[in-house]
Protein backbone atom coordinates (compact mmCIF):
# COMPACT_ATOMS: atom_id res chain seq x y z
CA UNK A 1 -32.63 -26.52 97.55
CA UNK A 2 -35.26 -23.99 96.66
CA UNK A 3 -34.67 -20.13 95.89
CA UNK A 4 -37.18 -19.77 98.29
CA UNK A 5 -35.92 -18.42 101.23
CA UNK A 6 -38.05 -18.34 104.57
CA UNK A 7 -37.99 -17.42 108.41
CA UNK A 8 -40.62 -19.26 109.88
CA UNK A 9 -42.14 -22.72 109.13
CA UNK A 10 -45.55 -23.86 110.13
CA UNK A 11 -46.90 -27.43 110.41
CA UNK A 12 -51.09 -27.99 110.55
CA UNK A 13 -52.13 -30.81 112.33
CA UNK A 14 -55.65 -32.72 111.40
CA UNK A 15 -58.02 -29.94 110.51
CA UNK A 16 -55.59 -27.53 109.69
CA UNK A 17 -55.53 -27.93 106.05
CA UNK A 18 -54.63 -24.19 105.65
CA UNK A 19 -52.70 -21.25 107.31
CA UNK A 20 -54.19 -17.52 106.16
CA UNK A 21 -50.82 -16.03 104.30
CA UNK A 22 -50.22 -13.21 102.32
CA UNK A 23 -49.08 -13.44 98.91
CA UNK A 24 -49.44 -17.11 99.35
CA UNK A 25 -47.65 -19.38 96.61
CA UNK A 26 -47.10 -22.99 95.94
CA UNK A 27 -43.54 -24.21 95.66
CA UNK A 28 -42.93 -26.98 93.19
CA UNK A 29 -42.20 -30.10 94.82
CA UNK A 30 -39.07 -30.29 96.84
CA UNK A 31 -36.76 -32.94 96.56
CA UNK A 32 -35.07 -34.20 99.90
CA UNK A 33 -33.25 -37.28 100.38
CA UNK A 34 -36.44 -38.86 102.09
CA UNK A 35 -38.39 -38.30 99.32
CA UNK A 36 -40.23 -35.26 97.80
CA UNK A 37 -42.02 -33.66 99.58
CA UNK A 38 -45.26 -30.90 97.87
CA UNK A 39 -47.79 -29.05 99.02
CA UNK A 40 -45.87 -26.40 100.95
CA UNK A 41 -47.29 -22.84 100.38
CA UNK A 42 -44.57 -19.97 101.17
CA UNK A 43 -45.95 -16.59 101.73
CA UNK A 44 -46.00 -13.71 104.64
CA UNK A 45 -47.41 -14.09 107.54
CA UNK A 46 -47.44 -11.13 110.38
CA UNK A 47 -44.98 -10.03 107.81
CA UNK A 48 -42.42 -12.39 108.24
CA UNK A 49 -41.41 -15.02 105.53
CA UNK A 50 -43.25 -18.02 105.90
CA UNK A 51 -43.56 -21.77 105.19
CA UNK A 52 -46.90 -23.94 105.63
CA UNK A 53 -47.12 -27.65 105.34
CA UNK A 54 -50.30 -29.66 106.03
CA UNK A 55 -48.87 -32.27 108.09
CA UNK A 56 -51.46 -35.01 106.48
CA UNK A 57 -50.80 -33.62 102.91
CA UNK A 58 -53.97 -32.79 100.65
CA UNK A 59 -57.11 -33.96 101.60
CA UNK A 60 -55.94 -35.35 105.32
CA UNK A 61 -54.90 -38.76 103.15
CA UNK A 62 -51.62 -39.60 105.37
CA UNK A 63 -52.32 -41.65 108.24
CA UNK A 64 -49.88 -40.82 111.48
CA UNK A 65 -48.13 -43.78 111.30
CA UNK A 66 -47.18 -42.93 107.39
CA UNK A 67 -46.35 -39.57 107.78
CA UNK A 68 -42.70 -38.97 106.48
CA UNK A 69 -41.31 -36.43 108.82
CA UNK A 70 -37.72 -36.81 108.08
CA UNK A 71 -38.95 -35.67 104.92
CA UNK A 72 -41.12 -32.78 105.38
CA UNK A 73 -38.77 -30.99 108.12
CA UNK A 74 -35.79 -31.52 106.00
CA UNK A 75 -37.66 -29.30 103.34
CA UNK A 76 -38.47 -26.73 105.74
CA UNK A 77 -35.07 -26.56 106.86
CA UNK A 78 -33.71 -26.93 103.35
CA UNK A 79 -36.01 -23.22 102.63
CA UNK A 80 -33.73 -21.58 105.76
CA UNK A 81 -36.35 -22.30 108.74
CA UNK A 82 -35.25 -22.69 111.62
CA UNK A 83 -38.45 -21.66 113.75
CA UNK A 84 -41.06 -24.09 114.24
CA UNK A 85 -44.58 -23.51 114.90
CA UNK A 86 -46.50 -26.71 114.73
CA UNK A 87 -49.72 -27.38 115.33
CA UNK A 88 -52.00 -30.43 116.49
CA UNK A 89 -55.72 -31.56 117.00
CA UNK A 90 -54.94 -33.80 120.64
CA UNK A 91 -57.54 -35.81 123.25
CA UNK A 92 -58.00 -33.72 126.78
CA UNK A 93 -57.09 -36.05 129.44
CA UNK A 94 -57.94 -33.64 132.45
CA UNK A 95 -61.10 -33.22 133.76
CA UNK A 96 -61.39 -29.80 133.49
CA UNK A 97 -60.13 -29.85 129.66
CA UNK A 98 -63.04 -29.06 126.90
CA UNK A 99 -62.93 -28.95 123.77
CA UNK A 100 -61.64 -25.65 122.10
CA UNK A 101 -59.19 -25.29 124.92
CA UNK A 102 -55.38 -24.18 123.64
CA UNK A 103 -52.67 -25.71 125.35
CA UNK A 104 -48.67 -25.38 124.72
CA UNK A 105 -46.80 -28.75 125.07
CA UNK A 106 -43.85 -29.04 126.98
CA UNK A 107 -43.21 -32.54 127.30
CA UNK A 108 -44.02 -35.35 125.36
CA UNK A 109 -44.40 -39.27 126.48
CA UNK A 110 -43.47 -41.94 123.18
CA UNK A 111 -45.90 -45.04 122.87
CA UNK A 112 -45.12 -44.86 118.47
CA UNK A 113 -43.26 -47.32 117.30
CA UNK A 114 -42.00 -48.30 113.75
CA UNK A 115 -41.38 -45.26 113.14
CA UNK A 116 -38.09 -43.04 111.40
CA UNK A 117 -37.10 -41.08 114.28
CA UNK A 118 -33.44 -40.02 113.68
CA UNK A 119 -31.48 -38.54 110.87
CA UNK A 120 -28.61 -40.86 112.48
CA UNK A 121 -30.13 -43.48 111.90
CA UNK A 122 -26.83 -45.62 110.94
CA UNK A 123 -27.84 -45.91 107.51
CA UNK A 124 -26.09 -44.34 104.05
CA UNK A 125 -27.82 -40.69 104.28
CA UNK A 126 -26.15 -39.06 106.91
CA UNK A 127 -23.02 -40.38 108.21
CA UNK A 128 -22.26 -40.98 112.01
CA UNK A 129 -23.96 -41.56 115.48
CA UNK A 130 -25.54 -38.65 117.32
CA UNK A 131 -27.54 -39.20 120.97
CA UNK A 132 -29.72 -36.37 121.12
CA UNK A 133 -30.67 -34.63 124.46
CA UNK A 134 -34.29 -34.47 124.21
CA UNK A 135 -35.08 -33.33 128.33
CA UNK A 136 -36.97 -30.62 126.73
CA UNK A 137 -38.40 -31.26 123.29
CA UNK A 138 -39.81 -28.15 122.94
CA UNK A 139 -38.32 -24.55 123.33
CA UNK A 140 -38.93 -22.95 126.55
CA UNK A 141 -38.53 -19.29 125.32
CA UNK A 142 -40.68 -19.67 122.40
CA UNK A 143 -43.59 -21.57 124.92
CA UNK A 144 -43.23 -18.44 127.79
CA UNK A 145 -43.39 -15.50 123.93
CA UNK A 146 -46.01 -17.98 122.54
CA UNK A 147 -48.13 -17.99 125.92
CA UNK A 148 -47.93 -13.89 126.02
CA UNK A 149 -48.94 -13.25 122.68
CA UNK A 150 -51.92 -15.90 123.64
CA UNK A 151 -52.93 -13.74 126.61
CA UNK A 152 -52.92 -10.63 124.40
CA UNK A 153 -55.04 -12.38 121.69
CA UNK A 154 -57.33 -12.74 124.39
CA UNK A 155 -56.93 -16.43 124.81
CA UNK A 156 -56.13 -18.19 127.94
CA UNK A 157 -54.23 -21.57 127.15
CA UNK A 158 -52.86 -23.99 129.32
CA UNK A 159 -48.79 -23.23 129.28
CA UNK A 160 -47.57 -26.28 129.91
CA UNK A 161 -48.71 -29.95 129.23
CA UNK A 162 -47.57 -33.39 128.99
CA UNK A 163 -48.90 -35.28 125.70
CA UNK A 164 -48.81 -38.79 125.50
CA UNK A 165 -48.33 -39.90 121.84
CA UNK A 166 -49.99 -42.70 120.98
CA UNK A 167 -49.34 -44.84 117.55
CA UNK A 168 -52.91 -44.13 115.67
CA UNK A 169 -55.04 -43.81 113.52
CA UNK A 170 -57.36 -45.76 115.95
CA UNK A 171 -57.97 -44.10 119.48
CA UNK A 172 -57.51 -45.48 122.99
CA UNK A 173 -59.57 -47.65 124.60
CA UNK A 174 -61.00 -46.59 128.13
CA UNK A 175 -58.23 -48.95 129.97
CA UNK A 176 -55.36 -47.22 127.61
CA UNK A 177 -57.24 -43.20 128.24
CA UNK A 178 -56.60 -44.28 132.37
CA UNK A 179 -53.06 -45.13 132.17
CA UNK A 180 -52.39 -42.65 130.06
CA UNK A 181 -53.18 -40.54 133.09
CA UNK A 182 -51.76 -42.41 135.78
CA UNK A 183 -48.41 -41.61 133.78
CA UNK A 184 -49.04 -38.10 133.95
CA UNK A 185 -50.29 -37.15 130.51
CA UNK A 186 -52.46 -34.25 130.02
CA UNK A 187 -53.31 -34.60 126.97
CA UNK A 188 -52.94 -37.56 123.51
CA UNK A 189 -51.76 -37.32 120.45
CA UNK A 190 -50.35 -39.18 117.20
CA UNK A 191 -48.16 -37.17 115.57
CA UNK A 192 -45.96 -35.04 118.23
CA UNK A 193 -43.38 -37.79 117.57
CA UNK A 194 -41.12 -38.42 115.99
CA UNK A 195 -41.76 -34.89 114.48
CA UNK A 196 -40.46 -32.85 117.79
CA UNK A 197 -37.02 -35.22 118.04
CA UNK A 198 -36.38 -34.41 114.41
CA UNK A 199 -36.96 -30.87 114.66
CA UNK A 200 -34.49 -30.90 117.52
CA UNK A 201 -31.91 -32.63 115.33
CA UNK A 202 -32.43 -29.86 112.55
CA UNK A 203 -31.83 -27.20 114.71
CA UNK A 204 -35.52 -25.82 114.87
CA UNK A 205 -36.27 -23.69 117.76
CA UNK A 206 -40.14 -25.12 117.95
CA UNK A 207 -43.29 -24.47 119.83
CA UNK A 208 -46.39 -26.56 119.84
CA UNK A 209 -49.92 -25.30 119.81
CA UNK A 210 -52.59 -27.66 120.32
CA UNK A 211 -56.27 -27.86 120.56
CA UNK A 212 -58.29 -29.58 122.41
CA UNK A 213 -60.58 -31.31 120.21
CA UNK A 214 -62.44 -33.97 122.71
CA UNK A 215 -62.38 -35.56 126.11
CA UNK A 216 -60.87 -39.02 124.97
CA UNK A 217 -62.76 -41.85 126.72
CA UNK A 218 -64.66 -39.12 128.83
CA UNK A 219 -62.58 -40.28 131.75
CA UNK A 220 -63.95 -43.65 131.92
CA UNK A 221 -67.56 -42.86 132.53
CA UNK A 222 -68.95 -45.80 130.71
CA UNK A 223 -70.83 -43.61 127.77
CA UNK A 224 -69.85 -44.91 125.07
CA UNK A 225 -71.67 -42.31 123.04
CA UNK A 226 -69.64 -39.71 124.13
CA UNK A 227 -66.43 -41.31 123.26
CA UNK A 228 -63.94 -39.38 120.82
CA UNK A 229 -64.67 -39.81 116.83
CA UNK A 230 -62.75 -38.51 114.12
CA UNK A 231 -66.29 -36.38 112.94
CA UNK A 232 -65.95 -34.18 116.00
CA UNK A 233 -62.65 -33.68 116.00
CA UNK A 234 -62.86 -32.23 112.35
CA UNK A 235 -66.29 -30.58 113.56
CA UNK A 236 -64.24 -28.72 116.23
CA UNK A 237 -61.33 -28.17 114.08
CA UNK A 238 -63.69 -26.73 111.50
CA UNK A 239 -65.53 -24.42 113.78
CA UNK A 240 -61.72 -23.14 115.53
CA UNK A 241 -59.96 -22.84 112.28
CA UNK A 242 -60.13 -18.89 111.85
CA UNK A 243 -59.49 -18.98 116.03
CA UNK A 244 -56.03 -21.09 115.40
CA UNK A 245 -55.40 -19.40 112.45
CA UNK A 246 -55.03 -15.68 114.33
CA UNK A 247 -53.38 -17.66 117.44
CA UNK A 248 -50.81 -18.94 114.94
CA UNK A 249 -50.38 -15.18 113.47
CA UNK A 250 -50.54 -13.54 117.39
CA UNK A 251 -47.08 -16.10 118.01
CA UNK A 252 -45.36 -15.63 114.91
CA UNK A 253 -45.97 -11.29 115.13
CA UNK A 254 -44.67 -12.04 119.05
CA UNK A 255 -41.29 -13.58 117.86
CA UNK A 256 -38.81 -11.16 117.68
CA UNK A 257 -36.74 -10.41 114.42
CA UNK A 258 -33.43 -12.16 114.74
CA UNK A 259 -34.87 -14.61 117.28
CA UNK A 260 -32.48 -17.79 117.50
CA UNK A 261 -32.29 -20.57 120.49
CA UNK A 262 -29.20 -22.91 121.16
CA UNK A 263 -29.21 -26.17 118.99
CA UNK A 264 -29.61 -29.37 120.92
CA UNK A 265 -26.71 -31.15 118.77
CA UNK A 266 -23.61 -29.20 117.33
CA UNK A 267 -23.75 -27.09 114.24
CA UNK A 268 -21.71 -29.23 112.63
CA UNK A 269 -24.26 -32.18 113.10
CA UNK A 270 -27.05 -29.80 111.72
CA UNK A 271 -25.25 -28.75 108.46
CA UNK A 272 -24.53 -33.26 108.08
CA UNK A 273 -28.15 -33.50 108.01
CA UNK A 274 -28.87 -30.88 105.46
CA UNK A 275 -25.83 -31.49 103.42
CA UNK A 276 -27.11 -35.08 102.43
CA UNK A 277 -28.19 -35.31 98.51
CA UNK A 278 -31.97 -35.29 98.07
CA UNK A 279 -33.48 -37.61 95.54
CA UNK A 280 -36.75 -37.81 93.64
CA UNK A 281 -38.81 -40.64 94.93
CA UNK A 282 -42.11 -39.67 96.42
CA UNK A 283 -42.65 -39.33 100.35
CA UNK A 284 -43.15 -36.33 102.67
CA UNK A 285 -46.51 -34.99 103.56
CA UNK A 286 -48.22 -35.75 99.97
């Protein structure tokens, strides 16, 4: 465990490499029993304590499918988080979705596979089998404060959306983009799982901010040209950074002091998971 003690934790998605903190400061790497996980900066933020983690580590070098989220939410949790604000560059499925558009998930469809997804996972770390009620992944309090704070900022997002999560790093074909919206999915992603089902089993009371970063398969039009890439998704992450940065400050400065939101799984389940004995192999974000 670090010294560090913090409030609020905040996980960038692809293009959000950095979060605008005052008196900003690198922790040393932090040992969890996932692996260590560095790169975390701690500092204030709408003057509350807060934690960032790039959820791709340095340099965007993690791929989704690699990313050790066991790991880096255990660290946050291990600093005293337990407020989530995450963050994440997704696909609009809708028609009238464009690119810049905020949206706050609410619900979340898994296509990942091969991936860690539970602390209880039956092996040695934590002990114990825990089913996990997961009907909303995401806090509804924090989406209705996060959505205000939005509007005040002068923003208009979409308050609630479904996001498919899809296993990456490639994107869906046109075939894929069409079912995706036949089963009701507003918008894609890679990384909203198993992140938001961990959170839950740490306790986190967590919101989700995404941005609209492209069209997907522009709805099946046949262009092929207009298809998503990974340049403009960074392009448009690059041009809305300082735009997500104050939305991310407008929701943290909206949360009340004090705020706390009923844990999905008992207390006693939480303090299992964060009671287990880190070690120092490498893992986490980077």
């Amino acid at each position: 465990m670090q010294d560090e003690h913090v409030e609020i934790a905040v996980i960038g998605g692809s293009g959000l490499a950095a979060l605008a903190v005052d008196d900003a400061r690198l922790l040393a790497p932090v040992p969890t029993p996932y692996g260590t996980v560095s790169g975390i900066v701690v500092g204030r933020l709408a003057g509350r304590r807060t934690a960032f983690l790039a959820r791709h580590g340095a340099g965007h070098r993690v791929p989704p499918h690699r990313i050790d989220a066991r790991a880096n939410l255990w660290a946050l949790a291990s600093l005293g988080a337990r407020i989530l604000v995450s963050t994440n560059a997704v696909g609009g499925l809708e028609a009238d979705m464009r690119p810049g558009d905020l949206a706050l998930t609410d619900q979340l469809i898994d296509r990942t596979w091969g991936r860690a997804d539970s602390y209880f996972d039956g092996g040695d770390i934590v002990q114990g089998v825990e089913h996990l009620p997961l009907a909303e992944p995401y806090s509804r309090e924090l989406r209705r404060i996060a959505a205000a704070a939005l509007h005040d900022a002068g923003e208009t997002p979409r308050e609630s959306v479904t996001s498919v999560v899809i296993q990456g790093p490639r994107f869906s074909t046109r075939a894929e983009a069409g079912w995706h919206r036949l089963m009701g999915a507003g918008i894609v992603n890679m990384t909203q799982l198993p992140e938001a089902a961990l959170a839950a089993e740490l306790g986190f009371a967590h919101v989700n901010l995404a941005i609209i970063t492209d069209t997907d398969t522009e709805r099946g039009d046949g262009d092929r040209d207009r298809s998503v890439t990974a340049e403009r998704v960074f392009q448009v992450m690059a041009e809305a950074e300082p735009r997500l940065n104050a939305a991310i400050a407008a929701i943290i400065r909206a949360i009340p002091a004090g705020f706390t939101a009923p844990t999905l799984l008992s207390e006693d389940a939480v303090r299992s998971i964060l009671a287990a004995e880190p070690n120092d192999r490498d893992g986490g974000a980077g």
